[in-house]
C-alpha atoms as a PDB file:
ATOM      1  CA  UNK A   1     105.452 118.516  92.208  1.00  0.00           C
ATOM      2  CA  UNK A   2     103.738 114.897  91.589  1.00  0.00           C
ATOM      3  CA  UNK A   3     102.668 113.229  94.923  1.00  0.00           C
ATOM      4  CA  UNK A   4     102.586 109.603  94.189  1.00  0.00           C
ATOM      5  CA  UNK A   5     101.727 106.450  96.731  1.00  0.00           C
ATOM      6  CA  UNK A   6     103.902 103.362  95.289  1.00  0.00           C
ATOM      7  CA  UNK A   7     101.962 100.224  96.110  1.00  0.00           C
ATOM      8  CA  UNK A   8     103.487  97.097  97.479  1.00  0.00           C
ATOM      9  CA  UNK A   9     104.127  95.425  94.150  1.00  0.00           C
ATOM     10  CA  UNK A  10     105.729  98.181  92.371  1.00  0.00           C
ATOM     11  CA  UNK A  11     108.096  97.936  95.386  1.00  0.00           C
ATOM     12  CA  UNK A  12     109.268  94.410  95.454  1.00  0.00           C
ATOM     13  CA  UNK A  13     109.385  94.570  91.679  1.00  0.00           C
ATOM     14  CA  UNK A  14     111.686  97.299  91.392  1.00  0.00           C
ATOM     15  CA  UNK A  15     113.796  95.490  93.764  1.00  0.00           C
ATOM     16  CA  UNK A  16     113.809  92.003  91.134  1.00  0.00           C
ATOM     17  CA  UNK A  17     113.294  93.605  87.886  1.00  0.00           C
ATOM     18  CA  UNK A  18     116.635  96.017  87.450  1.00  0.00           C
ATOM     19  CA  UNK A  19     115.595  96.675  84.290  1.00  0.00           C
ATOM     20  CA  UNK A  20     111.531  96.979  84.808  1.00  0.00           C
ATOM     21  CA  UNK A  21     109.194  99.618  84.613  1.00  0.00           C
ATOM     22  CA  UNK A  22     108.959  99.307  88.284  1.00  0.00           C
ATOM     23  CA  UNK A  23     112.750 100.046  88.785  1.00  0.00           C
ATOM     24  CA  UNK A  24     112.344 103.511  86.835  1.00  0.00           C
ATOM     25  CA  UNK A  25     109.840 104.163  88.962  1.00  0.00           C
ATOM     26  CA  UNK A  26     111.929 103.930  91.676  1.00  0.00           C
ATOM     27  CA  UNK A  27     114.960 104.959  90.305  1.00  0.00           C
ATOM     28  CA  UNK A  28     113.036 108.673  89.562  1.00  0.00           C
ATOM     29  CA  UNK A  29     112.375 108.672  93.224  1.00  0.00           C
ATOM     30  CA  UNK A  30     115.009 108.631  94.220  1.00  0.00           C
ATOM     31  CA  UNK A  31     116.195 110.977  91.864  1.00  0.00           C
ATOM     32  CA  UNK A  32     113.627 113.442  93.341  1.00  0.00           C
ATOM     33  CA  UNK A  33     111.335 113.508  90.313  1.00  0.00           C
ATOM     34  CA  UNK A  34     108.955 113.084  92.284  1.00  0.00           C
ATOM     35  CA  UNK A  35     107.482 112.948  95.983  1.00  0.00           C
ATOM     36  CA  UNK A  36     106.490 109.638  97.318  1.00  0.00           C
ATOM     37  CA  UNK A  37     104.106 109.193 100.266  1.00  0.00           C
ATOM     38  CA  UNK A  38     103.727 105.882 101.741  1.00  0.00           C
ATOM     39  CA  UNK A  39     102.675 104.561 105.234  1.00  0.00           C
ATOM     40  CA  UNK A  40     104.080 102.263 108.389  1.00  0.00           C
ATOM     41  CA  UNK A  41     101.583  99.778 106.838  1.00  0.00           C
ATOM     42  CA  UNK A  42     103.080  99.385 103.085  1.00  0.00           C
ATOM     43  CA  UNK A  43     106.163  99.528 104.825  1.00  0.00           C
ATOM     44  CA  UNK A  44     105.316  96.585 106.683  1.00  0.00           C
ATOM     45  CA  UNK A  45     104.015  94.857 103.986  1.00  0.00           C
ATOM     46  CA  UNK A  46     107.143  95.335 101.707  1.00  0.00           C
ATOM     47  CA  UNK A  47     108.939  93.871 104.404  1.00  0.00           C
ATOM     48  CA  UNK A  48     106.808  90.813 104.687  1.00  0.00           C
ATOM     49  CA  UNK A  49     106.936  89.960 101.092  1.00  0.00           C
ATOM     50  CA  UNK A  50     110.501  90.336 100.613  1.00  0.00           C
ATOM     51  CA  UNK A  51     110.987  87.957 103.538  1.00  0.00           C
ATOM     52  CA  UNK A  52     108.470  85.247 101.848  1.00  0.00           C
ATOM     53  CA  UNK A  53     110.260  82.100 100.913  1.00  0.00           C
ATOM     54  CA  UNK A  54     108.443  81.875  97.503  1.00  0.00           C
ATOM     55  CA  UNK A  55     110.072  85.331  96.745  1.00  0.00           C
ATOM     56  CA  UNK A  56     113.617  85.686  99.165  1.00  0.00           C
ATOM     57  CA  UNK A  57     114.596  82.645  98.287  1.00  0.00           C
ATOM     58  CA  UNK A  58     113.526  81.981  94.500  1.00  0.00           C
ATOM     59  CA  UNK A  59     115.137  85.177  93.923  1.00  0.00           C
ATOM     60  CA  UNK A  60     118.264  84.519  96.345  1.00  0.00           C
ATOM     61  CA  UNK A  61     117.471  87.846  98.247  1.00  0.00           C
ATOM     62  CA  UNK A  62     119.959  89.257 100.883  1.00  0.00           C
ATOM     63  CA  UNK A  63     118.851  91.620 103.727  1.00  0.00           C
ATOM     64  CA  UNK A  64     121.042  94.061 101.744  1.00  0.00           C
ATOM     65  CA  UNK A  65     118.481  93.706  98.854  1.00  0.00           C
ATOM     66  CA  UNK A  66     115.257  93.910 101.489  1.00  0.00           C
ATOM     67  CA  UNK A  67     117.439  97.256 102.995  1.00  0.00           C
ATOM     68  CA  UNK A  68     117.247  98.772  99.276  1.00  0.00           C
ATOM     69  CA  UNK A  69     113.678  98.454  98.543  1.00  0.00           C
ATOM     70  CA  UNK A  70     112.876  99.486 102.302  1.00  0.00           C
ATOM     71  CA  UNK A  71     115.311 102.448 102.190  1.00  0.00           C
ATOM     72  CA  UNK A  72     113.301 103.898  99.310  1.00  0.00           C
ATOM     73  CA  UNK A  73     110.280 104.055 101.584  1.00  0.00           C
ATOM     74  CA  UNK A  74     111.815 105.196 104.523  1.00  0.00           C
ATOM     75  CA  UNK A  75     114.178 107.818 103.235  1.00  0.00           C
ATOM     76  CA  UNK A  76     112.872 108.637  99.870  1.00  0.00           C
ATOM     77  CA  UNK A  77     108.767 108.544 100.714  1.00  0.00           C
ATOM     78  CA  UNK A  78     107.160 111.243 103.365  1.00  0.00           C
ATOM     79  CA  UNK A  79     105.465 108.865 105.776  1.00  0.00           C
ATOM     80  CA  UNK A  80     101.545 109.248 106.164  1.00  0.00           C
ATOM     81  CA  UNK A  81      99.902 108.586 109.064  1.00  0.00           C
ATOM     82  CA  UNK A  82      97.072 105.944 108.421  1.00  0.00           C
ATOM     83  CA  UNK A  83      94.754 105.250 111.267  1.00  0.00           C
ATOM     84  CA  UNK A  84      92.607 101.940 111.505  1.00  0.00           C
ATOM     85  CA  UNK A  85      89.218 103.668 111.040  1.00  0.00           C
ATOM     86  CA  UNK A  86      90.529 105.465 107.805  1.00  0.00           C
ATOM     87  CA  UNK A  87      91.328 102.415 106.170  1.00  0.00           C
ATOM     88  CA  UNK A  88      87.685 101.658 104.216  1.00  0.00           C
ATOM     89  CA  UNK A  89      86.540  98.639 102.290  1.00  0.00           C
ATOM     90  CA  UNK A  90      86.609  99.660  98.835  1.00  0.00           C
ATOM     91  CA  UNK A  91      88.696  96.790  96.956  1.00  0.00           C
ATOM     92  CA  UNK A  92      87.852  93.896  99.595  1.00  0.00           C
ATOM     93  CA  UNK A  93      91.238  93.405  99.957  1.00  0.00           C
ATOM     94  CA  UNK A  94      92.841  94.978 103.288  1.00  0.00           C
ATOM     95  CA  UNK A  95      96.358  95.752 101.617  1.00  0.00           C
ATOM     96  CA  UNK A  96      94.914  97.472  98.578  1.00  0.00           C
ATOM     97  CA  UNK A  97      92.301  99.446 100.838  1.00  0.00           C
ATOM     98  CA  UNK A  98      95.372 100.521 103.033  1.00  0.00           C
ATOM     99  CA  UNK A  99      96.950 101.305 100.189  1.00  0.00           C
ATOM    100  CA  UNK A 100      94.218 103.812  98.494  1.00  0.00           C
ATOM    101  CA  UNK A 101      93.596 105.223 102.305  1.00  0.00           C
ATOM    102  CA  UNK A 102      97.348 106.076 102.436  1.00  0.00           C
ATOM    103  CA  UNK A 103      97.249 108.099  98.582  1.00  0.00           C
ATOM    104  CA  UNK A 104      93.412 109.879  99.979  1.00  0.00           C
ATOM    105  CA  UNK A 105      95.514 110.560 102.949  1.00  0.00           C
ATOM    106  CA  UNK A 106      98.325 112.215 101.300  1.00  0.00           C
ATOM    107  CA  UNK A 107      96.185 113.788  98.800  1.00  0.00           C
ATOM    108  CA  UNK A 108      98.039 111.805  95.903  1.00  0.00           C
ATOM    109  CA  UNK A 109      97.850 112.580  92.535  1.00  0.00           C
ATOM    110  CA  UNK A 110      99.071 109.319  91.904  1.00  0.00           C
ATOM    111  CA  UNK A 111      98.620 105.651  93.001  1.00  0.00           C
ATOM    112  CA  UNK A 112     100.974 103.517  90.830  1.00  0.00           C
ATOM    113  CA  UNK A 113     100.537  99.873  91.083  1.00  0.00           C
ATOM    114  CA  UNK A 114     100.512  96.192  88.520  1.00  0.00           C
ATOM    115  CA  UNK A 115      97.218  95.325  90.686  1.00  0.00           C
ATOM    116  CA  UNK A 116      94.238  94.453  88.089  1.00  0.00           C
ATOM    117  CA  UNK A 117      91.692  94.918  90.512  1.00  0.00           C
ATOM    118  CA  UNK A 118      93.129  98.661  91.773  1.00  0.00           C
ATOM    119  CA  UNK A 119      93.808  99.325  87.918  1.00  0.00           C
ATOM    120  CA  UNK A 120      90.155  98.591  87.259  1.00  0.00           C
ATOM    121  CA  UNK A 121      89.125 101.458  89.440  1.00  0.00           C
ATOM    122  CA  UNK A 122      90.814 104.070  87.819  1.00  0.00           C
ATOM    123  CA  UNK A 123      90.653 106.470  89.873  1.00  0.00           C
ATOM    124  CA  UNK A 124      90.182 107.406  93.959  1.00  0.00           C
ATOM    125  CA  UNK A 125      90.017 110.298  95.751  1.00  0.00           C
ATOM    126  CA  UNK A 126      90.663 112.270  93.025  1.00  0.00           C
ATOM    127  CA  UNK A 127      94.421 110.433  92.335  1.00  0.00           C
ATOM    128  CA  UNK A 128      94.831 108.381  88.982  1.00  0.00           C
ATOM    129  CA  UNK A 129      95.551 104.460  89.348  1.00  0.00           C
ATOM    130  CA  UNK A 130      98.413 104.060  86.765  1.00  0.00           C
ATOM    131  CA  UNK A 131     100.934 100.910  85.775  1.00  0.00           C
ATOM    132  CA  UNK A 132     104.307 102.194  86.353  1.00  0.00           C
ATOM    133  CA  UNK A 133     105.079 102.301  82.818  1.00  0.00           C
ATOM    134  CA  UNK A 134     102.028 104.896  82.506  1.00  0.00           C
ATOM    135  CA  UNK A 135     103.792 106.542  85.285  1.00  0.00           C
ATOM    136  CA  UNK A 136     107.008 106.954  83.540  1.00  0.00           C
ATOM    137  CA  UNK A 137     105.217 108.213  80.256  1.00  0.00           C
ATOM    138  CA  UNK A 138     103.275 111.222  83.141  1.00  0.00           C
ATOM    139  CA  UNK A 139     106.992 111.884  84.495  1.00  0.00           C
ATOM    140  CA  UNK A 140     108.418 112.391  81.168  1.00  0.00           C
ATOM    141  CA  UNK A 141     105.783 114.608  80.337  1.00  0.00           C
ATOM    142  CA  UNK A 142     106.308 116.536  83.001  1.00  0.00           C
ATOM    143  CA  UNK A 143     110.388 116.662  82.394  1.00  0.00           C
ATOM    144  CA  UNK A 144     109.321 118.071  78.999  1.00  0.00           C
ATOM    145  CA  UNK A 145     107.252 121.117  80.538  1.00  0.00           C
ATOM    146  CA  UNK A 146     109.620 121.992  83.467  1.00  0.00           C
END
């Protein structure tokens, strides 16, 4: 089965973009297509973007829409344990480092993200950076051969 580490952005855009890439993504997790991993930190973070004025209230969010997007981390994702001194500098950026300690972690195939600067990288710890709508072309792949 595909282990795949949604970052932050793939997240809160499944929660705006009902018809997105994004949404498939988690719309596949949750029909147990695949197994997510995340940690307390992207959960965290998810949280505190959905709760920025610029997004909750631009895009009129309820707490039932914040619930959603974190009840596909914390019921549909195994949760990784990340400690501080595993988190490295690779990206410069603490979220994005977090995030590609959390996929080495859980020994991810996958780390599925719209970040430029993670995309860039292409892969990390042997898991392939993908856009979710490359990730929906690798799960239908895999649908195919099952």
């Amino acid at each position: 089965m595909i282990v795949a580490v949604l970052d932050v952005n793939v997240i809160v855009s499944a929660l705006l973009g009902a018809l997105g890439f994004s949404r498939q993504v988690a719309d596949a997790l949750r029909a147990g297509r695949f197994v997510a991993a995340t940690s307390a930190g992207i959960i965290t973070e998810v949280d505190t973007k959905l709760h920025l004025p610029r997004i909750s209230q631009r895009y009129h969010l309820t707490e039932l829409d914040v619930a959603w997007a974190l009840e596909l981390l914390t019921r549909f994702a195994h949760l990784v344990t990340v400690p501080d001194h595993e988190v490295v500098s690779v990206t410069g950026d603490p979220e994005d480092d977090l995030v590609l300690a959390t996929g080495r972690l859980a020994e991810a195939n996958y780390l599925v993200t719209g970040d430029r600067g993670l995309l860039q990288l292409g892969t990390h710890a042997g898991m392939s950076i993908v856009t979710p709508r490359q990730f929906v072309a690798v799960l239908s792949q895999e649908d195919e051969h099952a």
